[in-house]
PDB file of N, CA and C in Angstrom:
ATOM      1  N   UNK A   1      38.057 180.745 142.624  1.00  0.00           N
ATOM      2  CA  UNK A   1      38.635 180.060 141.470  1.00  0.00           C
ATOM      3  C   UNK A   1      39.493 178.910 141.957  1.00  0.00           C
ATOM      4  N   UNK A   2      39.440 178.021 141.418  1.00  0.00           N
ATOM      5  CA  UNK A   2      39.939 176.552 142.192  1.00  0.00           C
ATOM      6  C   UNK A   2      41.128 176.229 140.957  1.00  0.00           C
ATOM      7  N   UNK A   3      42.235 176.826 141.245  1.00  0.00           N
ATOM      8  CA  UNK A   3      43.462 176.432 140.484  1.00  0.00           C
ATOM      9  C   UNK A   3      44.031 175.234 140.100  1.00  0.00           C
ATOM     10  N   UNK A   4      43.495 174.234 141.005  1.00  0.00           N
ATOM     11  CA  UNK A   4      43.494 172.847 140.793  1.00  0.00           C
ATOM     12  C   UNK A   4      42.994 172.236 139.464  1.00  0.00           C
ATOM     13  N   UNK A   5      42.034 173.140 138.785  1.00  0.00           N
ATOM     14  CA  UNK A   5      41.231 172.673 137.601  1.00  0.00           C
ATOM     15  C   UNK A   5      41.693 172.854 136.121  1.00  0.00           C
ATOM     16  N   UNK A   6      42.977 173.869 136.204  1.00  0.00           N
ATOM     17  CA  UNK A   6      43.364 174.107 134.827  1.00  0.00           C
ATOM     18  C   UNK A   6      44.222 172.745 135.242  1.00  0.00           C
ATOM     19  N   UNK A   7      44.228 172.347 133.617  1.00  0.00           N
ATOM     20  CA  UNK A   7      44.730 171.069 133.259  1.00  0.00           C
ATOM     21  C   UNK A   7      46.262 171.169 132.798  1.00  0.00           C
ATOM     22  N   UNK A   8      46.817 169.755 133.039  1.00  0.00           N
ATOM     23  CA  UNK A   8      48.281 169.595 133.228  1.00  0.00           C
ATOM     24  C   UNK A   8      48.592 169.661 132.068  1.00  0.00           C
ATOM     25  N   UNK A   9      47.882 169.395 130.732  1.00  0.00           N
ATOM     26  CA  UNK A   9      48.843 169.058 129.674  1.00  0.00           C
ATOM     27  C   UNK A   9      48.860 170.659 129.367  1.00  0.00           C
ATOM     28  N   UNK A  10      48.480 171.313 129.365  1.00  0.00           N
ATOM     29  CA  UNK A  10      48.637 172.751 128.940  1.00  0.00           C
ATOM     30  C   UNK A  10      49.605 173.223 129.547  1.00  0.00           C
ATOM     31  N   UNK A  11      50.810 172.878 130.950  1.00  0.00           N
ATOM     32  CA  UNK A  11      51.460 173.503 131.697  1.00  0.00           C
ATOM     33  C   UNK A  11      52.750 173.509 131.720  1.00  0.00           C
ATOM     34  N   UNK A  12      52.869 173.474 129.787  1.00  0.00           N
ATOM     35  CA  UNK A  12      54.446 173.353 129.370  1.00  0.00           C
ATOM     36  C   UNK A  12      54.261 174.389 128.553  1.00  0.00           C
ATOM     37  N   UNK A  13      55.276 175.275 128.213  1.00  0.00           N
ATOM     38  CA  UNK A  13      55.258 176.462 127.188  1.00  0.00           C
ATOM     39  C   UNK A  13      55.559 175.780 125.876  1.00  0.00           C
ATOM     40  N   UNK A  14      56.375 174.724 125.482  1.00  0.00           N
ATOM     41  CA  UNK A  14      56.121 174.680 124.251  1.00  0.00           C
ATOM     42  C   UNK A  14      54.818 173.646 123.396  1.00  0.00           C
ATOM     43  N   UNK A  15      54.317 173.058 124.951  1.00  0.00           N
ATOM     44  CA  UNK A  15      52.834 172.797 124.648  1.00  0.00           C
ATOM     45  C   UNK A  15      52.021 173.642 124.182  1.00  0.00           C
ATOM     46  N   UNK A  16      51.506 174.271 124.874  1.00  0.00           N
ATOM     47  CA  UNK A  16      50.760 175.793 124.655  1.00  0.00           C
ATOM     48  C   UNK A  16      51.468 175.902 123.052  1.00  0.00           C
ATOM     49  N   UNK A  17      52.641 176.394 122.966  1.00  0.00           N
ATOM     50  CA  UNK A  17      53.083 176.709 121.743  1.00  0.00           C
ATOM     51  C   UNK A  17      52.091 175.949 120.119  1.00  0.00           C
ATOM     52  N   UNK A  18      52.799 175.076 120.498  1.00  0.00           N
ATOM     53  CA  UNK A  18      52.071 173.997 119.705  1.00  0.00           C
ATOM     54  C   UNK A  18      50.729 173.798 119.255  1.00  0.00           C
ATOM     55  N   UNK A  19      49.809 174.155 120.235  1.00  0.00           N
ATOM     56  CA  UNK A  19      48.185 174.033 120.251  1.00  0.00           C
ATOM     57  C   UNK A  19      48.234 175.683 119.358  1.00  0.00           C
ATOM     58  N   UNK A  20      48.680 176.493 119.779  1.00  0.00           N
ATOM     59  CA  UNK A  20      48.570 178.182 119.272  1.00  0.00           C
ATOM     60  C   UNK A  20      49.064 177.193 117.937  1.00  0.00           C
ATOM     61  N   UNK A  21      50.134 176.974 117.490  1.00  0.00           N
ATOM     62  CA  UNK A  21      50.723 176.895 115.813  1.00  0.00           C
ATOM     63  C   UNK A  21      48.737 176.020 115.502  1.00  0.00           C
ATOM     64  N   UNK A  22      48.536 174.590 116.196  1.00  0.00           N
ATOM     65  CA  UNK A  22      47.258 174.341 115.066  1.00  0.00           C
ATOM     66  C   UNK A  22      46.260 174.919 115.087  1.00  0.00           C
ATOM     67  N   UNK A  23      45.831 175.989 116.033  1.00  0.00           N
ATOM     68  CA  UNK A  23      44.780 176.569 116.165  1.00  0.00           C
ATOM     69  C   UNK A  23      44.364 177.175 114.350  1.00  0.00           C
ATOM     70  N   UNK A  24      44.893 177.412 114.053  1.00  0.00           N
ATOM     71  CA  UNK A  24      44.638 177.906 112.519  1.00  0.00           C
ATOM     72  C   UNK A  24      44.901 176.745 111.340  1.00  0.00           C
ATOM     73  N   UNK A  25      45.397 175.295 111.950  1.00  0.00           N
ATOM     74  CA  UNK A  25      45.238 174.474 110.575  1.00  0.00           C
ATOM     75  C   UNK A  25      45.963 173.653 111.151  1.00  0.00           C
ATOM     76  N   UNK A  26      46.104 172.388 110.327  1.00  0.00           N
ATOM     77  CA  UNK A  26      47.018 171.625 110.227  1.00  0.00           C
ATOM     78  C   UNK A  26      48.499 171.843 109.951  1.00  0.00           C
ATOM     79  N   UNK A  27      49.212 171.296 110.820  1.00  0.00           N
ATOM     80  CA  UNK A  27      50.844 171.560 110.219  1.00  0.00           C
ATOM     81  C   UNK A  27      51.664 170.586 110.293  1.00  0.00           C
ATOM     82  N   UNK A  28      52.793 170.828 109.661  1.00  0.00           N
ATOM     83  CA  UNK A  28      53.555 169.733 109.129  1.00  0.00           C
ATOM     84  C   UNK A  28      54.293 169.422 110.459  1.00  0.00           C
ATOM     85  N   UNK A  29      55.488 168.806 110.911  1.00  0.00           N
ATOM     86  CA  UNK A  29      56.560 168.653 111.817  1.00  0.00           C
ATOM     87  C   UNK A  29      57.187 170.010 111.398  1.00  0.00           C
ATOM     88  N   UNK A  30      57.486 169.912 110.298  1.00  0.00           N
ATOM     89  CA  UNK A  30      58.801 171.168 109.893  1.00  0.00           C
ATOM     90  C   UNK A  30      58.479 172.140 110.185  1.00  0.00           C
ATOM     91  N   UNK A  31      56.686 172.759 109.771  1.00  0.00           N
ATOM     92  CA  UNK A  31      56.536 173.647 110.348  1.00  0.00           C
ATOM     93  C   UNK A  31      56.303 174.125 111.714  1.00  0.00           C
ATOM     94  N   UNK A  32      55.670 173.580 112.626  1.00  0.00           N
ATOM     95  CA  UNK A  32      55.929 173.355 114.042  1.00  0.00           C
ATOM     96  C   UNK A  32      57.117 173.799 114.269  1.00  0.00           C
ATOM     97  N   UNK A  33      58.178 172.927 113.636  1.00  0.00           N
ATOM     98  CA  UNK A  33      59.661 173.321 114.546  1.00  0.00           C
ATOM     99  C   UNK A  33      59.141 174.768 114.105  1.00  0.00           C
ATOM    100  N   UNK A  34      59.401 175.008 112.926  1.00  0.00           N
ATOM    101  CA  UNK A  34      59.930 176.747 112.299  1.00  0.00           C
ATOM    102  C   UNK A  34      58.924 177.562 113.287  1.00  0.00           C
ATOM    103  N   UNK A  35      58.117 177.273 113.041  1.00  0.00           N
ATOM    104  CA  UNK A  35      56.870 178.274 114.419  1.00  0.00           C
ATOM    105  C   UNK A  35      57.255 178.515 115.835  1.00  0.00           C
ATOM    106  N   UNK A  36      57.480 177.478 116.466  1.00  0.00           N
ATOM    107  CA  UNK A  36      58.302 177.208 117.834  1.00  0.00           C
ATOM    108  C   UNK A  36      59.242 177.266 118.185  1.00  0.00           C
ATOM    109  N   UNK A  37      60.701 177.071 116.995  1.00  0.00           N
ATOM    110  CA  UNK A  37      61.595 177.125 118.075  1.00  0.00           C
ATOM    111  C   UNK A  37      62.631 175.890 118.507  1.00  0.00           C
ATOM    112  N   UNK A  38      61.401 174.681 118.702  1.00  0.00           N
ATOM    113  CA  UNK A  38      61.881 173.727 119.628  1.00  0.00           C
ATOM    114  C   UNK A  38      62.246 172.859 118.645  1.00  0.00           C
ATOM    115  N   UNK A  39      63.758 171.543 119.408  1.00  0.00           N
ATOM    116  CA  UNK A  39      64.042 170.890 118.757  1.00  0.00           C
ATOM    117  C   UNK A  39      62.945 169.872 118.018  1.00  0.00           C
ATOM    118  N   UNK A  40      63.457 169.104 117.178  1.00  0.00           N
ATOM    119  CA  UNK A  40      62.859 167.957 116.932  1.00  0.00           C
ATOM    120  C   UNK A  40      62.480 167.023 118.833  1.00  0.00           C
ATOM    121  N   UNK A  41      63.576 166.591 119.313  1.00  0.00           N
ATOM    122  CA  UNK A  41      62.929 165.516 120.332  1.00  0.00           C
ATOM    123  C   UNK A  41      62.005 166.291 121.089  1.00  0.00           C
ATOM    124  N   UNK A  42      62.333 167.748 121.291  1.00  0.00           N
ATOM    125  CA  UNK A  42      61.189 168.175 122.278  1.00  0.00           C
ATOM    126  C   UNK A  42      59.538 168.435 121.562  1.00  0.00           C
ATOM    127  N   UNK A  43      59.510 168.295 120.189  1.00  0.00           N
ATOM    128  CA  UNK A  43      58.516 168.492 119.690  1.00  0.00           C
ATOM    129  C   UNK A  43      57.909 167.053 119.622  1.00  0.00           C
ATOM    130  N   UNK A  44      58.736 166.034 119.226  1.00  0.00           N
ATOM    131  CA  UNK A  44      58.293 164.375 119.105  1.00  0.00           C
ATOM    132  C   UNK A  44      57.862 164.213 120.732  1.00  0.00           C
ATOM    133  N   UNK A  45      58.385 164.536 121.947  1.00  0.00           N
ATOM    134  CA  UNK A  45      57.439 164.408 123.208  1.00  0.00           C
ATOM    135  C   UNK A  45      56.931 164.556 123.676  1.00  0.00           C
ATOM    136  N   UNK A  46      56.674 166.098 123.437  1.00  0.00           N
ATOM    137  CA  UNK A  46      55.473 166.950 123.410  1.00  0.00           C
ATOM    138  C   UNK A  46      54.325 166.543 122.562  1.00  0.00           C
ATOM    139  N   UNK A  47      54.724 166.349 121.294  1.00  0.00           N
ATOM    140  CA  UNK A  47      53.364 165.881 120.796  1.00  0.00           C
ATOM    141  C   UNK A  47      52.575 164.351 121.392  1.00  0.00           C
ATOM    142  N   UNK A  48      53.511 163.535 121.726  1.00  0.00           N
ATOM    143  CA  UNK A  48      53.067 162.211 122.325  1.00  0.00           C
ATOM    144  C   UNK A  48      51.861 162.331 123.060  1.00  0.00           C
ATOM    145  N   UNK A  49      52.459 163.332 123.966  1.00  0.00           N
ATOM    146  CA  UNK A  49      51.691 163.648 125.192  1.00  0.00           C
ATOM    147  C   UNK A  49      50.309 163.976 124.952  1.00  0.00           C
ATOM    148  N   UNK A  50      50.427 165.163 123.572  1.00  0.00           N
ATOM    149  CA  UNK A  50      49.144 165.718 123.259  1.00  0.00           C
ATOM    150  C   UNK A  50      48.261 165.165 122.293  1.00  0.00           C
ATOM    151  N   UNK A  51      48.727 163.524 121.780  1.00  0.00           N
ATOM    152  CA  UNK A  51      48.106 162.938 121.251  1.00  0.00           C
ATOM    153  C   UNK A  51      47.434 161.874 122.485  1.00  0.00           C
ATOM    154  N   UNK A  52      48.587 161.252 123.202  1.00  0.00           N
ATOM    155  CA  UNK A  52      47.417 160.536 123.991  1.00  0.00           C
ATOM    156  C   UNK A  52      46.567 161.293 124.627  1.00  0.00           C
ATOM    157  N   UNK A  53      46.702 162.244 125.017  1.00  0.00           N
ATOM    158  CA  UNK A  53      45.739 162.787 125.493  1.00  0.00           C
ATOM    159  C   UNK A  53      44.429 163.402 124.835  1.00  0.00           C
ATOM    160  N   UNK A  54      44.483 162.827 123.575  1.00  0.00           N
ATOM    161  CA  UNK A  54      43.096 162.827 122.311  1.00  0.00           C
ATOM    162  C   UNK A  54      43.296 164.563 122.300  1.00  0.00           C
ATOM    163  N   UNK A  55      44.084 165.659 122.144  1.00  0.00           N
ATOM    164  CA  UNK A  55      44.114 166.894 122.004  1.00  0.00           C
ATOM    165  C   UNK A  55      44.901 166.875 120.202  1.00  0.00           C
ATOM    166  N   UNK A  56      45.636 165.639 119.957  1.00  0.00           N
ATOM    167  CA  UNK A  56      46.058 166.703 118.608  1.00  0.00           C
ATOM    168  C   UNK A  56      45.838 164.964 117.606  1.00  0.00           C
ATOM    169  N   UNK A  57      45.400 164.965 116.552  1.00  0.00           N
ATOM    170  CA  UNK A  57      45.880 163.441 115.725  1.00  0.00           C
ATOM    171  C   UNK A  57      46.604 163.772 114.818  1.00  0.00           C
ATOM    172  N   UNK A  58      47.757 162.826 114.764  1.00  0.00           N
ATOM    173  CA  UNK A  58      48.945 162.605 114.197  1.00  0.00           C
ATOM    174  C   UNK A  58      48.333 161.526 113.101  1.00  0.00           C
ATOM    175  N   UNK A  59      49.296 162.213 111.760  1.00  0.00           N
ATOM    176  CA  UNK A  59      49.000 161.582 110.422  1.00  0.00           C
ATOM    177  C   UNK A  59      50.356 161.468 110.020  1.00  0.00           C
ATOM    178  N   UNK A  60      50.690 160.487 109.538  1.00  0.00           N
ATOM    179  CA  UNK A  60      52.249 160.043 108.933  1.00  0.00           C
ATOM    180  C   UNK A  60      51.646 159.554 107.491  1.00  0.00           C
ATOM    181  N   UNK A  61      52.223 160.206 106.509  1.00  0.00           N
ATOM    182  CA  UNK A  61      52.311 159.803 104.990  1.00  0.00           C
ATOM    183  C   UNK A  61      53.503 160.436 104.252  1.00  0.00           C
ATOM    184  N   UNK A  62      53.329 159.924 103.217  1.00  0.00           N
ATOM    185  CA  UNK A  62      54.646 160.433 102.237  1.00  0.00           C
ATOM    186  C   UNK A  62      54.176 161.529 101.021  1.00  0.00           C
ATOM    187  N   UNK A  63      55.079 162.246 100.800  1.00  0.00           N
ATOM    188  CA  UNK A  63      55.001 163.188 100.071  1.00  0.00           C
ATOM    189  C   UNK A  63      56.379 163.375  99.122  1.00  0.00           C
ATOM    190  N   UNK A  64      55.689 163.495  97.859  1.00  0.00           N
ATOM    191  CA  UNK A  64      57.378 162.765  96.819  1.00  0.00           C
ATOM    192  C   UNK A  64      58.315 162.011  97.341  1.00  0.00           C
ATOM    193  N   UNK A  65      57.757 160.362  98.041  1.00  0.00           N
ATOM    194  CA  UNK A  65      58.363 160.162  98.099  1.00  0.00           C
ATOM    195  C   UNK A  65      59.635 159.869  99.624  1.00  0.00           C
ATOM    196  N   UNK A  66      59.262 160.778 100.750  1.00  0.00           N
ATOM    197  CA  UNK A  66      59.504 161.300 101.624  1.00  0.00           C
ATOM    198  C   UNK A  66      58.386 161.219 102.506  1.00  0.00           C
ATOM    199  N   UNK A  67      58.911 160.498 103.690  1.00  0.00           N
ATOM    200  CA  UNK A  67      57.785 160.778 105.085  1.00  0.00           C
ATOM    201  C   UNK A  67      57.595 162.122 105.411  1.00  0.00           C
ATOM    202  N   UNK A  68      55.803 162.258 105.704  1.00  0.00           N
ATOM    203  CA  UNK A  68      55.741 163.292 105.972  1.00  0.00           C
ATOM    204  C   UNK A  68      54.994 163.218 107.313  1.00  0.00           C
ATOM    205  N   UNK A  69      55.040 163.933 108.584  1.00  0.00           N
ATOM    206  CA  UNK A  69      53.920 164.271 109.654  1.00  0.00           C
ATOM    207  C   UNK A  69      53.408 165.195 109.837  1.00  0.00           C
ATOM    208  N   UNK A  70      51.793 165.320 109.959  1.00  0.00           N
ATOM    209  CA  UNK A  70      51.071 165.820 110.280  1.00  0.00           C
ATOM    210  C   UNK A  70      50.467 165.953 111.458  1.00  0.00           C
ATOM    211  N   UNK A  71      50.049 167.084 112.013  1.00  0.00           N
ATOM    212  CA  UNK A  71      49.086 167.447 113.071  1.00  0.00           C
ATOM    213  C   UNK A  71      48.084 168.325 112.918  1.00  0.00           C
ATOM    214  N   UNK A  72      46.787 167.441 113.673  1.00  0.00           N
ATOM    215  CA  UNK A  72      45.906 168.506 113.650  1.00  0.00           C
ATOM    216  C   UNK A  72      45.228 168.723 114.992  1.00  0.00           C
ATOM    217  N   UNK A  73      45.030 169.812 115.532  1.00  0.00           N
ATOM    218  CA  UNK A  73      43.859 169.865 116.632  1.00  0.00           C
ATOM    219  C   UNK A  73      42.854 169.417 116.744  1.00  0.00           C
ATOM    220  N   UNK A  74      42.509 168.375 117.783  1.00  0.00           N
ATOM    221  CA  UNK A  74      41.280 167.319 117.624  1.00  0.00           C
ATOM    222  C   UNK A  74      40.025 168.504 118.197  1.00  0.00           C
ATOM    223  N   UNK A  75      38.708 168.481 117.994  1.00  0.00           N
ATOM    224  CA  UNK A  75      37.832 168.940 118.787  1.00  0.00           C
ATOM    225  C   UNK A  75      38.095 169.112 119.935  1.00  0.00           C
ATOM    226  N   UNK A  76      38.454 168.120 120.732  1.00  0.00           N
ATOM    227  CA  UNK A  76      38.562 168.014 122.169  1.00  0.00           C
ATOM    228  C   UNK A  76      39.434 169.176 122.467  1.00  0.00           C
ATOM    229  N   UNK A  77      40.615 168.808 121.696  1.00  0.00           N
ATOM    230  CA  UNK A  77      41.809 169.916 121.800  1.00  0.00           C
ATOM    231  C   UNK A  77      41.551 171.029 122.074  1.00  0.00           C
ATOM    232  N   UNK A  78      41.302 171.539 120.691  1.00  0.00           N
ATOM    233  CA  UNK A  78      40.255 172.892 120.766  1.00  0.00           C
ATOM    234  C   UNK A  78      39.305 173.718 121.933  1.00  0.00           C
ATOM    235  N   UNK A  79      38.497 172.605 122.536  1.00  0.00           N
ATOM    236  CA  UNK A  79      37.960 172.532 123.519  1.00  0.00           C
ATOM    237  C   UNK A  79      38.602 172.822 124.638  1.00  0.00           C
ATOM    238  N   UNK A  80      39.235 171.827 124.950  1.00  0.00           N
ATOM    239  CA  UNK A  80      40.138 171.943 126.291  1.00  0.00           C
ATOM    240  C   UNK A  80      41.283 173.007 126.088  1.00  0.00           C
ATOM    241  N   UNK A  81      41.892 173.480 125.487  1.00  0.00           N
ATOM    242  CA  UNK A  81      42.514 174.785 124.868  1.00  0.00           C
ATOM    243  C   UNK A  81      41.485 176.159 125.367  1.00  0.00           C
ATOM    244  N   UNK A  82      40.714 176.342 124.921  1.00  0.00           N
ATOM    245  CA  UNK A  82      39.806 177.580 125.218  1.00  0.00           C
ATOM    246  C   UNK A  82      39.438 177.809 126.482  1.00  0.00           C
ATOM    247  N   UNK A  83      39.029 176.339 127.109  1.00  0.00           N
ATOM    248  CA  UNK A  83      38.767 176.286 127.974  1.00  0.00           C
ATOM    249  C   UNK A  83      40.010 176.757 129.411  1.00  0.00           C
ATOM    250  N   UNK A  84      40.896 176.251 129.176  1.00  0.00           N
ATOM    251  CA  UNK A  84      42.254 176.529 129.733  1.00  0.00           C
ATOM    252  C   UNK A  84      42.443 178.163 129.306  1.00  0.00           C
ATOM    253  N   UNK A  85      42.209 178.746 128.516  1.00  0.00           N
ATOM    254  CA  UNK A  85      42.607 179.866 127.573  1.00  0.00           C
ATOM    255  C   UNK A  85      41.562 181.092 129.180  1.00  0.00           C
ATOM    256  N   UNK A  86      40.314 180.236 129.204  1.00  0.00           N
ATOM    257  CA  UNK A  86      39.114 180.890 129.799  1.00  0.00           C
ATOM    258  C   UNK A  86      39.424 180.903 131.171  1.00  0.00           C
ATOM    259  N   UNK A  87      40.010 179.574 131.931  1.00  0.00           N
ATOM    260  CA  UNK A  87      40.324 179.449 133.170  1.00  0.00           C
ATOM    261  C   UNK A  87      41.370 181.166 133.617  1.00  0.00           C
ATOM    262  N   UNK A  88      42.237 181.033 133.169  1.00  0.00           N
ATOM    263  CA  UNK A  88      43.445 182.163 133.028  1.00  0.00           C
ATOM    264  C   UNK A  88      42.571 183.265 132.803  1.00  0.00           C
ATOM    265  N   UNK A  89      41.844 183.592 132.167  1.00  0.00           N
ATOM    266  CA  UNK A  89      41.492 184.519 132.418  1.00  0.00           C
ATOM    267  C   UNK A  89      40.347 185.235 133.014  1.00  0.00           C
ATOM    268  N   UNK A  90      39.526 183.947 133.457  1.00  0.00           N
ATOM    269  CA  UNK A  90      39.033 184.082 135.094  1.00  0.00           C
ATOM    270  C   UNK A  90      39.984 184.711 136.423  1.00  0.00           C
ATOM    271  N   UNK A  91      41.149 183.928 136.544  1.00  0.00           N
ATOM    272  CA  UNK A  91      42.320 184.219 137.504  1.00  0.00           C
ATOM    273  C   UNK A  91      42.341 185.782 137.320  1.00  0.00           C
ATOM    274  N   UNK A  92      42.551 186.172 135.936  1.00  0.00           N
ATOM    275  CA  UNK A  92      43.076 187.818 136.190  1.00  0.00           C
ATOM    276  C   UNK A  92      41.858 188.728 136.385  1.00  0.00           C
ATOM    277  N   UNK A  93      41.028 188.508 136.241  1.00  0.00           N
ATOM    278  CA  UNK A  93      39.798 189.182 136.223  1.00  0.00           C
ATOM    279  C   UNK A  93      39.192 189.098 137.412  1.00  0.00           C
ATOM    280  N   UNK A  94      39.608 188.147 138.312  1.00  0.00           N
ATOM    281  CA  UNK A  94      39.333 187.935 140.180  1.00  0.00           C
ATOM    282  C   UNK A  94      40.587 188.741 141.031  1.00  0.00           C
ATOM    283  N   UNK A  95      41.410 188.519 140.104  1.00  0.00           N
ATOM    284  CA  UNK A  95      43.047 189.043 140.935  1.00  0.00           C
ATOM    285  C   UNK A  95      42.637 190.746 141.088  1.00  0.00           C
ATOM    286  N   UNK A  96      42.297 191.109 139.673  1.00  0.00           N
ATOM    287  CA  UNK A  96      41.766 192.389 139.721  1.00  0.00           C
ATOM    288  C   UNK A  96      40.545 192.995 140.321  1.00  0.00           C
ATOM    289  N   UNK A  97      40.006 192.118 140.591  1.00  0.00           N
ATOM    290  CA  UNK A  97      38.685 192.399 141.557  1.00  0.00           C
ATOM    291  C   UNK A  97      39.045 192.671 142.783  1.00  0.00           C
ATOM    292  N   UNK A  98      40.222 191.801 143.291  1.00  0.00           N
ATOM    293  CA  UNK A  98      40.416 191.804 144.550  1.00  0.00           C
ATOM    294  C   UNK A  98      41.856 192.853 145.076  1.00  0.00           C
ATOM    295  N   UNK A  99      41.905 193.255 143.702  1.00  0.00           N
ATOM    296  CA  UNK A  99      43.034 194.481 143.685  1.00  0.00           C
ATOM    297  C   UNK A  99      42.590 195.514 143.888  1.00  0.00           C
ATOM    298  N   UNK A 100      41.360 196.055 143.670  1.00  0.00           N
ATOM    299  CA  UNK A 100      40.543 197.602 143.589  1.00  0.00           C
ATOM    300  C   UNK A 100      39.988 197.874 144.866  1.00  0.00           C
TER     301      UNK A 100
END
């Protein structure tokens, strides 16, 4: 297993966090925080990250009135998520091979 291959943007916990909150839908900012935990700035840099990196698209509109943001998990995201999800658990499933 070549550890070199799981990918960097996944190798923050409230990244990960984040991808787990859209895995089931779109969510607001507000909800994100409430799911996670994390402040506002750590969620506004975290998401940066996971937008340039074509994993989440960010939607800004208003709602009564009021800015609202959105996120959703891009395909790719999704993709590279599982995939990362799959790497990890290659690792434990060799660790344990080589444990018995």
């Amino acid at each position: 297993m070549e550890l070199n291959l799981i990918p960097d943007i996944f190798q923050s916990k409230i990244r990960i966090a984040i991808v787990s909150c859209l895995l089931t839908g779109t969510k607001t900012f507000k909800e994100i925080k409430e799911l996670t935990g994390a402040s506002d700035g750590n969620i506004s840099t975290h998401m940066s990250k996971l937008s340039e990196a074509s994993c989440v698209e960010v939607v800004k509109d208003f709602e009564k009135n009021k800015p609202r943001t959105r996120y959703t998990l891009t395909e790719q995201g999704r993709k590279e998520f599982e995939e990362y999800v799959n790497r990890l658990e290659e690792i434990i499933k060799l660790a344990n091979q080589q444990n018995k």
